[in-house]
C-alpha atoms as a PDB file:
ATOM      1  CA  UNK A   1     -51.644 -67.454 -51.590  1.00  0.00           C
ATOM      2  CA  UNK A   2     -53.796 -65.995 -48.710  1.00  0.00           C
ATOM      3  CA  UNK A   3     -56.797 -67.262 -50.609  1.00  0.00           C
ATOM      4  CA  UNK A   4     -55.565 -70.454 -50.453  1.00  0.00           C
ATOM      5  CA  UNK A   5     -54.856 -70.644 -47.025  1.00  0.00           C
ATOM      6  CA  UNK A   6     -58.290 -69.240 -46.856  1.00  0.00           C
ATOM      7  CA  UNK A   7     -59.582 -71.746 -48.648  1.00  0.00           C
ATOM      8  CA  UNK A   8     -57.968 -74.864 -46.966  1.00  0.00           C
ATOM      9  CA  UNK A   9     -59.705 -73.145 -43.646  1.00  0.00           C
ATOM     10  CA  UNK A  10     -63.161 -72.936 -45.010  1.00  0.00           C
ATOM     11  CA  UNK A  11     -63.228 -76.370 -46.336  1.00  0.00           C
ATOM     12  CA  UNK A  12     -62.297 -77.735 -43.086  1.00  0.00           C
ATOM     13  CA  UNK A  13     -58.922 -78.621 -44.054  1.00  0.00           C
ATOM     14  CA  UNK A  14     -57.129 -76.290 -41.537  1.00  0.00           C
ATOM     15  CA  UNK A  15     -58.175 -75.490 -38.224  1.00  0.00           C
ATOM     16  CA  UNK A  16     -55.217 -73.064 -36.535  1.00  0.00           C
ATOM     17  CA  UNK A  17     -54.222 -76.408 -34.482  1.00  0.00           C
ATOM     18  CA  UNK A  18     -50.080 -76.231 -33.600  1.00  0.00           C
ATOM     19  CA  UNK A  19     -49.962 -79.317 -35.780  1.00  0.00           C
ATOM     20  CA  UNK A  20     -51.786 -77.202 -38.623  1.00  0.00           C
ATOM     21  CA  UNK A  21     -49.732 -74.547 -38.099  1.00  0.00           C
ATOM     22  CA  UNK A  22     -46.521 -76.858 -38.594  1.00  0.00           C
ATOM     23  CA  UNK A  23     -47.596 -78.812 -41.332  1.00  0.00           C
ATOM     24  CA  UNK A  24     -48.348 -75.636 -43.080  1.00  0.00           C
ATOM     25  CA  UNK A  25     -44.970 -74.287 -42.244  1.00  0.00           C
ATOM     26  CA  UNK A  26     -43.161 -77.035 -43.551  1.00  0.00           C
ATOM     27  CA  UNK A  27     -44.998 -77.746 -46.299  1.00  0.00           C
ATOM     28  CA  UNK A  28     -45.017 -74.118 -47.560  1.00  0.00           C
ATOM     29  CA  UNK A  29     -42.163 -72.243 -46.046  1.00  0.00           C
ATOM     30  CA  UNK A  30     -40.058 -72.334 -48.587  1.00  0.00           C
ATOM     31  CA  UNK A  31     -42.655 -70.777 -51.216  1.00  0.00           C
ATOM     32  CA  UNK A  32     -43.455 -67.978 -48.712  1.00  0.00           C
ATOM     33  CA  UNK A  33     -39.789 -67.245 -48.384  1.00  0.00           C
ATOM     34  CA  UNK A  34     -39.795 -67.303 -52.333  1.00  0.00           C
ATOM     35  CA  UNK A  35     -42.976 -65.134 -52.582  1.00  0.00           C
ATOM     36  CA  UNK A  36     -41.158 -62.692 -50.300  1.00  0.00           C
ATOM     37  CA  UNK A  37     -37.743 -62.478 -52.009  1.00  0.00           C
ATOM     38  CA  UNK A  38     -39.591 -62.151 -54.987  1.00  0.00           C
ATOM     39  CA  UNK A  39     -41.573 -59.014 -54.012  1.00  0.00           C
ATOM     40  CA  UNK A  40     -38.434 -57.366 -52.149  1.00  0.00           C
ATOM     41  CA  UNK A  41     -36.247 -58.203 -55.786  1.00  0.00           C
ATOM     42  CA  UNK A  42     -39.351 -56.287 -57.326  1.00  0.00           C
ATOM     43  CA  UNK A  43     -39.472 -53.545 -55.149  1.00  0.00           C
ATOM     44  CA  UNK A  44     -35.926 -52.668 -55.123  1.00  0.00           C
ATOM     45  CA  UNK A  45     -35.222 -52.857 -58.742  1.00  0.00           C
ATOM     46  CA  UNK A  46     -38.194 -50.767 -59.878  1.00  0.00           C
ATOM     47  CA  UNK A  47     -37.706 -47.444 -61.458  1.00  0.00           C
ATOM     48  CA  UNK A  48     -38.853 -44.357 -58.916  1.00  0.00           C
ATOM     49  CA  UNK A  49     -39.787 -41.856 -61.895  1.00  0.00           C
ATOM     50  CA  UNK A  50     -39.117 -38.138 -61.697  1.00  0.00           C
ATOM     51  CA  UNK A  51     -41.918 -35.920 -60.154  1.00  0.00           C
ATOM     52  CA  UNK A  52     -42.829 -32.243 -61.840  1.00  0.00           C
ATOM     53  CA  UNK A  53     -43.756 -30.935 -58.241  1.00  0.00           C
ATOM     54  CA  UNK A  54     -41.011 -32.459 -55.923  1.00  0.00           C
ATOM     55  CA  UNK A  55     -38.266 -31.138 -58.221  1.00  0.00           C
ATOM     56  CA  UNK A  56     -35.907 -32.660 -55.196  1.00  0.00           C
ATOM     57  CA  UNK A  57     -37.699 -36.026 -54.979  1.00  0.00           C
ATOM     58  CA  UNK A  58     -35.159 -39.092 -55.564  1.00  0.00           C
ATOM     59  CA  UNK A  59     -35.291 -40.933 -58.683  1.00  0.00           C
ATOM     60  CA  UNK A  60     -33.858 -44.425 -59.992  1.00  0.00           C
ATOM     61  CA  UNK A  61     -34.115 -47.035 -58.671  1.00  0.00           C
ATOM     62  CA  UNK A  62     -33.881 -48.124 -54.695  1.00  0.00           C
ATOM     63  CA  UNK A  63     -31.317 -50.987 -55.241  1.00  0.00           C
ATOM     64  CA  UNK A  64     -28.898 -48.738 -57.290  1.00  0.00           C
ATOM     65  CA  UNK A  65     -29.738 -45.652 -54.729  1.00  0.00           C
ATOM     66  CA  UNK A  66     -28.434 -47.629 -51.829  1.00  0.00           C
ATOM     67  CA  UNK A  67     -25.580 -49.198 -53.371  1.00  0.00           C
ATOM     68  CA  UNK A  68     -24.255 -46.622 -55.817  1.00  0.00           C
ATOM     69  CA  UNK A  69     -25.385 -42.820 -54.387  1.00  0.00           C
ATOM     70  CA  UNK A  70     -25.067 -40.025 -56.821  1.00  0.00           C
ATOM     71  CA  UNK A  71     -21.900 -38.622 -55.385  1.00  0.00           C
ATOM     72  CA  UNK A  72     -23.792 -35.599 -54.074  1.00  0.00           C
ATOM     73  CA  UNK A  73     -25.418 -37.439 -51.279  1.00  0.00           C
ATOM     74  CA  UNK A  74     -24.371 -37.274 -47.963  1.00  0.00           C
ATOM     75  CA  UNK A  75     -24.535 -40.380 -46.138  1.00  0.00           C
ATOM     76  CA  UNK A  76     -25.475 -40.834 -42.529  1.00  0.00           C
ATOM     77  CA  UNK A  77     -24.400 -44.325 -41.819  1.00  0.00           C
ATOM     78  CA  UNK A  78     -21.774 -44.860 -38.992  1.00  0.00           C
ATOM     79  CA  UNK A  79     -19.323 -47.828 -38.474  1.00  0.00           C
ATOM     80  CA  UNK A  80     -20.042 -50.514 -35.951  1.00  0.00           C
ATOM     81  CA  UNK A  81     -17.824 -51.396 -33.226  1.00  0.00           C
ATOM     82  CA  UNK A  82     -17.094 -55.283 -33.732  1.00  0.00           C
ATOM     83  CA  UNK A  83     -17.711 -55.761 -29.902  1.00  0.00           C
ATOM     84  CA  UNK A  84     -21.413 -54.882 -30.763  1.00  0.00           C
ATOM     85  CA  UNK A  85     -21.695 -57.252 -33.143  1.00  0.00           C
ATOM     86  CA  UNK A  86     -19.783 -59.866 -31.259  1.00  0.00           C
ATOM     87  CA  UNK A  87     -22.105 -59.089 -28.623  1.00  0.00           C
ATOM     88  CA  UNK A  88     -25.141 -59.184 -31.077  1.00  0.00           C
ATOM     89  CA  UNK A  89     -24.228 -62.499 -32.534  1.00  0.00           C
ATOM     90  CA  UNK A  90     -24.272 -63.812 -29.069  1.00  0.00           C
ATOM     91  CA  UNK A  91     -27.384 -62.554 -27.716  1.00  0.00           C
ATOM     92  CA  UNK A  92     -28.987 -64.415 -31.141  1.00  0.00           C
ATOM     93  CA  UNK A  93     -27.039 -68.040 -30.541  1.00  0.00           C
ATOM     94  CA  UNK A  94     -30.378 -69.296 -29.195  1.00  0.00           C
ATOM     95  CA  UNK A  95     -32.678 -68.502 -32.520  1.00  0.00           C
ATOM     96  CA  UNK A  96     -32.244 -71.469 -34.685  1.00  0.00           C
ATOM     97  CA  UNK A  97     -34.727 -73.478 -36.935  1.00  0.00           C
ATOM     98  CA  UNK A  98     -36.966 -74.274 -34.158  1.00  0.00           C
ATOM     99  CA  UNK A  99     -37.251 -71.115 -32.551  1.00  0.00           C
ATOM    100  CA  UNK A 100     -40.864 -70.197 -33.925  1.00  0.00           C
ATOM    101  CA  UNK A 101     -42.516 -73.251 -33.016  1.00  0.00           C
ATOM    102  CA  UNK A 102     -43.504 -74.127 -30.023  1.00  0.00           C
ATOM    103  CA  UNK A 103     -41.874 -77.271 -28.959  1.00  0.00           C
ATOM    104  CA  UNK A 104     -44.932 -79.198 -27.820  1.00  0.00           C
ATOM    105  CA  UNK A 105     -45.524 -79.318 -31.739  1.00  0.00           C
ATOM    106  CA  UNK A 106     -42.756 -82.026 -32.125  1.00  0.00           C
ATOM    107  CA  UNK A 107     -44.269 -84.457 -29.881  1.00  0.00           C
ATOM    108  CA  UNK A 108     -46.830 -85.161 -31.753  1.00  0.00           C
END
């Protein structure tokens, strides 16, 4: 895909403008966010094999590992108070679909 976008710039067809950029977001956005879940799906579900010289090393794979521990693991994670989250959720109201383009973009 980057050699595409590579591409589309050498041949003149892209220059970096803010109405480049959004055209190329809308246009593509969805198969980035597909090439992306795609890789992460692939990452997590591949098999971490055993290592003769890290005898402790982890092995399975990362999906399962989070998920399902072997019941010897200790896990570190603490709860969170809802009132951080409530206040999290808050302080993120303003994000929305928008929020990554500059808004001069949509007066074009």
């Amino acid at each position: 895909m980057q050699t595409y976008f590579a591409s589309l710039r050498d041949q003149g067809k892209f220059s970096g403008s803010p109405l480049d950029i959004l055209c190329i977001q809308a246009i593509y956005m969805e198969l980035i966010r597909k090439e992306i879940f795609d890789f992460v799906d692939s990452w997590n579900n591949h098999k971490i094999r055993r290592q003769s010289k890290r005898p402790n090393h982890p092995t399975g794979r990362p999906w399962m590992m989070y998920f399902h521990p072997p019941p010897d693991v200790q896990l570190y994670g603490h709860p969170v108070a809802a009132q951080n989250l409530t206040q999290l959720q808050s302080d993120l109201t303003e994000y929305g679909m928008f929020y990554y383009c500059d808004f001069y973009m949509f007066l074009y």
